[in-house]
C-alpha atoms as a PDB file:
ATOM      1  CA  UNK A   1     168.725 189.749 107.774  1.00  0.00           C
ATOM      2  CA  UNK A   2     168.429 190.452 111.786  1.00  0.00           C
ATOM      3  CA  UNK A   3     168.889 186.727 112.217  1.00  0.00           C
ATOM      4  CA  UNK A   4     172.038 186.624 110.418  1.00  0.00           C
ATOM      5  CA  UNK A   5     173.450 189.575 111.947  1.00  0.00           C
ATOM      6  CA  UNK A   6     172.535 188.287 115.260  1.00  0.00           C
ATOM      7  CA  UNK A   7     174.344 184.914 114.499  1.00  0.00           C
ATOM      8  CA  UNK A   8     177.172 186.984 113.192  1.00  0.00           C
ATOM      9  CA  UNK A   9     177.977 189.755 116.015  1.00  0.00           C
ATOM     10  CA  UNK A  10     176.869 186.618 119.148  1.00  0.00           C
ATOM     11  CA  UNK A  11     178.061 183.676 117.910  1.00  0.00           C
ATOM     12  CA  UNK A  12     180.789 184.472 114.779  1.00  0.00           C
ATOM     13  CA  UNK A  13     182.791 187.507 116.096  1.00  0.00           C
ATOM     14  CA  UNK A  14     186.417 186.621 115.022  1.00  0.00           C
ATOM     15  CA  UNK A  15     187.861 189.495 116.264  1.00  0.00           C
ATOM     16  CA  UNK A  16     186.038 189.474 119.875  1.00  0.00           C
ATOM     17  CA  UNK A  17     184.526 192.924 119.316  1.00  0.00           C
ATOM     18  CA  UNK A  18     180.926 192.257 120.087  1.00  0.00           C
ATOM     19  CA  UNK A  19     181.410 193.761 123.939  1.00  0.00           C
ATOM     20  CA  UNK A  20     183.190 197.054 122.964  1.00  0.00           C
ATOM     21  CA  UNK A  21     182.457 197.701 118.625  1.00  0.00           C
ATOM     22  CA  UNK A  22     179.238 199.277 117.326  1.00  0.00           C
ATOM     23  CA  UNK A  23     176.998 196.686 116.554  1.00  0.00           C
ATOM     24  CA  UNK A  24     177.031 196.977 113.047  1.00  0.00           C
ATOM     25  CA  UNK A  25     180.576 195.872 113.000  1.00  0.00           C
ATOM     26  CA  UNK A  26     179.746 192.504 110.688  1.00  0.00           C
ATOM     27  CA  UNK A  27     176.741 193.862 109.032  1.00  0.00           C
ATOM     28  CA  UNK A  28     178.685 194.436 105.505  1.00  0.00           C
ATOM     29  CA  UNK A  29     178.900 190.408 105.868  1.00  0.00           C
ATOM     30  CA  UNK A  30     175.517 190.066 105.979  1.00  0.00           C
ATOM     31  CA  UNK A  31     174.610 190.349 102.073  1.00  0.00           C
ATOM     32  CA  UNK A  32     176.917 187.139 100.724  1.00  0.00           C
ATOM     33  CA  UNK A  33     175.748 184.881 103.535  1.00  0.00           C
ATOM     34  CA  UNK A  34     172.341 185.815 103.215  1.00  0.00           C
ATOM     35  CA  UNK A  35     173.075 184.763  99.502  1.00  0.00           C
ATOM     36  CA  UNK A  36     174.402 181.375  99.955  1.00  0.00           C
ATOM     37  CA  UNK A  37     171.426 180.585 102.214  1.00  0.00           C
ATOM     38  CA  UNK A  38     169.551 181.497  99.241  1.00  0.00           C
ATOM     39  CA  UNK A  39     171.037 179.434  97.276  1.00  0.00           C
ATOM     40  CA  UNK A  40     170.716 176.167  99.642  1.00  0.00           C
ATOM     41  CA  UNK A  41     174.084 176.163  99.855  1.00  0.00           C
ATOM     42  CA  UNK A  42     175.553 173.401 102.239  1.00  0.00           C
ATOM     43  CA  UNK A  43     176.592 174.214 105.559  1.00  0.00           C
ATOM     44  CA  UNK A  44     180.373 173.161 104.674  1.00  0.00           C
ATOM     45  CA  UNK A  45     180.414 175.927 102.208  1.00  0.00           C
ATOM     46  CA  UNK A  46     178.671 178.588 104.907  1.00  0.00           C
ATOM     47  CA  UNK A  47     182.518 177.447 107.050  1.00  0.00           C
ATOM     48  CA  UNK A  48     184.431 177.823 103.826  1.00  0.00           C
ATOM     49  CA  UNK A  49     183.233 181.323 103.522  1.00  0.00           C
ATOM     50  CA  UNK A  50     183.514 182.238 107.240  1.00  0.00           C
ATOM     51  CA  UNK A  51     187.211 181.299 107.216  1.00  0.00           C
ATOM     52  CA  UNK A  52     187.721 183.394 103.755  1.00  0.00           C
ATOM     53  CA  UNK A  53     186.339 186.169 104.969  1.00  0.00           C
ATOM     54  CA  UNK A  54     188.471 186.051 108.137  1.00  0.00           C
ATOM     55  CA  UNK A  55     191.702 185.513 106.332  1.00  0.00           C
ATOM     56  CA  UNK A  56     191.303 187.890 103.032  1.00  0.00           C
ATOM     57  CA  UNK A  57     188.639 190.268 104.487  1.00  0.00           C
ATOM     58  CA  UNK A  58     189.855 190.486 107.903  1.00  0.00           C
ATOM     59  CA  UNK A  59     193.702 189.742 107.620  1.00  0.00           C
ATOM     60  CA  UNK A  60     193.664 187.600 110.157  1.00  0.00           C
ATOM     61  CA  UNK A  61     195.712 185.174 108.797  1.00  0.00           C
ATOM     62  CA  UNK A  62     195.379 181.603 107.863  1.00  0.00           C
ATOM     63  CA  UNK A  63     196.752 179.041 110.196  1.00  0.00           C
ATOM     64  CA  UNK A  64     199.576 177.339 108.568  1.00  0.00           C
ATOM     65  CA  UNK A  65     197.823 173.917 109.152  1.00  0.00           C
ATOM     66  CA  UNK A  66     194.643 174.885 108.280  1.00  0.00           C
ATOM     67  CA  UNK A  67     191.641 176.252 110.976  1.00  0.00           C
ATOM     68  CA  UNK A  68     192.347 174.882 114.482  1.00  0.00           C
ATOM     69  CA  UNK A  69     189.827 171.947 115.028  1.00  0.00           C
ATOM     70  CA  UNK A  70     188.054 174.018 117.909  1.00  0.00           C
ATOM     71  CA  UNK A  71     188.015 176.922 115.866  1.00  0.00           C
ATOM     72  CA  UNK A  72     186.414 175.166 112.568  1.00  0.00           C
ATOM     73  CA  UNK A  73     183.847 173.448 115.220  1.00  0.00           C
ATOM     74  CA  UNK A  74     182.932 176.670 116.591  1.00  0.00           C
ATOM     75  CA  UNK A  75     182.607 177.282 112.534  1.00  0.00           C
ATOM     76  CA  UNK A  76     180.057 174.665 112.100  1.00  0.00           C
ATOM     77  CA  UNK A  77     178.059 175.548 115.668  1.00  0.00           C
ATOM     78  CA  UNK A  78     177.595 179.100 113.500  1.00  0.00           C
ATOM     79  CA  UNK A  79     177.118 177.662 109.916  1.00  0.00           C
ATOM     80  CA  UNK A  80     174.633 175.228 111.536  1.00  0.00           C
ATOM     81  CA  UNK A  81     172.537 178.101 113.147  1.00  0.00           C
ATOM     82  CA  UNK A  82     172.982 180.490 110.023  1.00  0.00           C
ATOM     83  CA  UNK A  83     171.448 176.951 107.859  1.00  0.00           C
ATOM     84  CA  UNK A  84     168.533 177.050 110.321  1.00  0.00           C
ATOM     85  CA  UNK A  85     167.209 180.242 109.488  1.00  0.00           C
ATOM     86  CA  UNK A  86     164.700 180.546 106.737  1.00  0.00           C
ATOM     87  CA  UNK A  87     165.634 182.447 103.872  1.00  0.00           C
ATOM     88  CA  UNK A  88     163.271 183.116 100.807  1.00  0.00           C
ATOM     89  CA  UNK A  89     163.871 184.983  97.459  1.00  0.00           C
ATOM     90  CA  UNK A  90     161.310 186.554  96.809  1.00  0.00           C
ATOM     91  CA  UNK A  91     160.001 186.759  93.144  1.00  0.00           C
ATOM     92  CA  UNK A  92     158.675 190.173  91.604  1.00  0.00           C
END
């Protein structure tokens, strides 16, 4: 969970608050990604939900065209370090 949220508030931050917010400001995000790396899920779907969450969480508002092709690389730089992390369910 403190690797995600690092990945989320360093690298992530869509609405450039990680200078001036608290740093807890992405930490409600933390629970569904941490749930899609449980669930192997591939790192184009880790970008799909990124971009969701930006547009119907965040309003920030789709591009008409679809995500820039910076912006959706600087997507996959994040979903890429989010896939390295090492998540485990653990069983009861």
């Amino acid at each position: 969970m403190k690797q995600i949220h690092a990945i989320l508030w360093k690298d992530w931050d869509p609405i450039g608050v990680n200078s001036i917010a608290p740093e807890n400001e992405y930490d409600s995000y933390i629970g569904e990604v941490y749930r899609l790396l449980a669930s192997r899920c591939t790192s184009e779907a880790l970008v799909t939900h990124l971009i969701r969450m930006e547009i119907e969480t965040m309003g920030l508002g789709p591009l008409p065209s679809g995500p820039e092709p910076q912006h959706k690389g600087r997507l996959e730089t994040v979903a890429d370090k989010l896939m390295a992390i090492d998540v485990q369910v653990q069983k009861e």
